[in-house]
Protein backbone atom coordinates (compact mmCIF):
# COMPACT_ATOMS: atom_id res chain seq x y z
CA UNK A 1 0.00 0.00 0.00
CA UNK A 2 1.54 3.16 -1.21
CA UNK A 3 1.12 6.46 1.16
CA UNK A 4 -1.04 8.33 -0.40
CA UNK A 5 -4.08 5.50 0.21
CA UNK A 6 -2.64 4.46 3.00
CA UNK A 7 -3.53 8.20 4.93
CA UNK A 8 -6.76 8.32 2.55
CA UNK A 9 -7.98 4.87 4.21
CA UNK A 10 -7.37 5.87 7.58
CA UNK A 11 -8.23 9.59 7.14
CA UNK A 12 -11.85 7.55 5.89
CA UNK A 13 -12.30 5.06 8.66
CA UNK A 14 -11.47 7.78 11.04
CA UNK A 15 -13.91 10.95 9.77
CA UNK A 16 -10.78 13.23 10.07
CA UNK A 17 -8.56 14.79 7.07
CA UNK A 18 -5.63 13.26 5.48
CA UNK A 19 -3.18 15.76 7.52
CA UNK A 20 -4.99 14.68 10.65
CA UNK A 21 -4.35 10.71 9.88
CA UNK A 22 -0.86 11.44 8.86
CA UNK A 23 0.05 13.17 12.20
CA UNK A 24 -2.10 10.38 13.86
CA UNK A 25 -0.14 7.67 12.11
CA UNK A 26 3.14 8.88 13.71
CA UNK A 27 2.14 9.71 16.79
CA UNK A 28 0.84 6.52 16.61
CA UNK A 29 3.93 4.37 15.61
CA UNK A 30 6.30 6.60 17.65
CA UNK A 31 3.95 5.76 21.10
CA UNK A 32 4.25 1.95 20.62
CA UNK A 33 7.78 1.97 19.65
CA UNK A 34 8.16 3.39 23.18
CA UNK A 35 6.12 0.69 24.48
CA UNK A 36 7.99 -2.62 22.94
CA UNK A 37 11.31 -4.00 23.21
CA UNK A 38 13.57 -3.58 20.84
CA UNK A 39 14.15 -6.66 19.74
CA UNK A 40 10.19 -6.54 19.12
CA UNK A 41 10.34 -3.05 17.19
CA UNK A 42 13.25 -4.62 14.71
CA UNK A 43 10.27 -7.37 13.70
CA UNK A 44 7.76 -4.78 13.39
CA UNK A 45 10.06 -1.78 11.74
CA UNK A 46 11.03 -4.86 9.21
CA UNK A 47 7.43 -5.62 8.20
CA UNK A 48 6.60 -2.12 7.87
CA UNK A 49 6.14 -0.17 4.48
CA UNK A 50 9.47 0.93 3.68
CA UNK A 51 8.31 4.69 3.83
CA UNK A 52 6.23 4.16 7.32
CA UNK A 53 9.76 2.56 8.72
CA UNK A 54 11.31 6.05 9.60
CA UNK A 55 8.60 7.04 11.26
CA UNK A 56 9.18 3.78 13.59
CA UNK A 57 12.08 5.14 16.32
CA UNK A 58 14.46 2.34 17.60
CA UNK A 59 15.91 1.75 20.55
CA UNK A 60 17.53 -1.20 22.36
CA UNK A 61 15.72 -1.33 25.70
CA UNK A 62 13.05 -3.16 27.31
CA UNK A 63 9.57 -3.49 26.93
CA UNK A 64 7.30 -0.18 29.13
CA UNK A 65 3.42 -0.66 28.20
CA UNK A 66 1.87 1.81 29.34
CA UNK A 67 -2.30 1.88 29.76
CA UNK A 68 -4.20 2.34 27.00
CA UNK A 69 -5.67 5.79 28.46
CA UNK A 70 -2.38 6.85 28.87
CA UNK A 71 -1.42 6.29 25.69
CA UNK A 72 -4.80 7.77 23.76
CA UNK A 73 -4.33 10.65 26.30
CA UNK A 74 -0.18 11.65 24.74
CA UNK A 75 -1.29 10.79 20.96
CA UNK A 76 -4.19 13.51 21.73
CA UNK A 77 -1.83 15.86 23.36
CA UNK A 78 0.40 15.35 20.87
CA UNK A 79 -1.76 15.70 17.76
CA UNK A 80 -4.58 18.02 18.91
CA UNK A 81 -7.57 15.93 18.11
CA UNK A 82 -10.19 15.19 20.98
CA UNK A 83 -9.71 11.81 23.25
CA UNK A 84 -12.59 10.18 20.87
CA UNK A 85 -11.29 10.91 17.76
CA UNK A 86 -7.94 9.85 19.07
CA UNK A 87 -8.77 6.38 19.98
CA UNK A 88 -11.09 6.17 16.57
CA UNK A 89 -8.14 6.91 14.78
CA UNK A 90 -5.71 4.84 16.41
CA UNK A 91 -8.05 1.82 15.76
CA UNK A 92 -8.24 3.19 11.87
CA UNK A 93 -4.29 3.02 12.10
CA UNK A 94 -3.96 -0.31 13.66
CA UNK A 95 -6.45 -2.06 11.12
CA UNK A 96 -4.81 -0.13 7.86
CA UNK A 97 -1.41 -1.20 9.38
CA UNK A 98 -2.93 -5.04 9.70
CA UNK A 99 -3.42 -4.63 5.70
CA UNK A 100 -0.24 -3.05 4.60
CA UNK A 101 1.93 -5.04 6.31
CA UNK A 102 2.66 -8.95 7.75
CA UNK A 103 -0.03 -8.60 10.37
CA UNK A 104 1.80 -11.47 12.23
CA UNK A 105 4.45 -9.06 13.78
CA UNK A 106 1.54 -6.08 14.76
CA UNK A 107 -0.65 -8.79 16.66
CA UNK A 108 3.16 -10.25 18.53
CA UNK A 109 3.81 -6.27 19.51
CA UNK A 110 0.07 -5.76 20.59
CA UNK A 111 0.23 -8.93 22.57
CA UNK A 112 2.77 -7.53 24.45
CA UNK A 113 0.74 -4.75 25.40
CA UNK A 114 -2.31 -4.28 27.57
CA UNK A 115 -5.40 -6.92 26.11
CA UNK A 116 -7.66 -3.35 25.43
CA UNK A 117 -5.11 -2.31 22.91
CA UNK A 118 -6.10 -5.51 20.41
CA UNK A 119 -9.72 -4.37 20.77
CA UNK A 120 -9.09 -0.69 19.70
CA UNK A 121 -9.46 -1.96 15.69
CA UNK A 122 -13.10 -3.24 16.40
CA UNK A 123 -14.25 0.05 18.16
């Protein structure tokens, strides 16, 4: 899946503009790379689209989930939208993600996380 679509599909599936999705979708990948391990985030940054992979920071430390209102809470701070558009949008990401990529390595990362993060993509 090439960019453009891939912000037009979540920008759709979230009601917000394509801007809004592409902030979203780095916010997005930049919160759970905090969240994994880094041997974790080298599976995921490798399955990635190879222009979504610099948006996907590394580092070589341990795993720090954090919980999920936490981490709906910093993407809103970060990106401006309102807590329910937020967590709307982060479940657009997550299921455009599942369809651009090896979904295998996005449901090992999520399964190290908090169970309510795997049930963001069917809210």
């Amino acid at each position: 899946m090439d960019k453009k679509t891939f912000f037009a599909t979540v920008a759709e599936r979230a009601g917000l503009s394509k801007e809004e999705a592409a902030d979203l979708t780095r916010a997005t990948l930049e919160e759970l790379a905090a969240q994994i391990s880094g041997g974790e985030l080298q599976q995921v940054a490798v399955a990635l689209p190879d222009w979504l992979e610099p948006h996907l920071p590394r580092h070589d430390g341990h795993a720090h989930p954090k919980p999920l209102a936490e981490f709906v809470r910093e993407i809103s701070r970060r990106t401006g939208l309102k807590e329910d558009e937020t967590r709307r949008g982060v479940g657009a990401v997550l299921s455009v993600l599942r369809e651009a990529m090896d979904a295998t390595h996005l449901d090992h990362a999520l399964a190290l996380l908090p169970k309510e993060y795997r049930q963001l993509e069917a809210a």
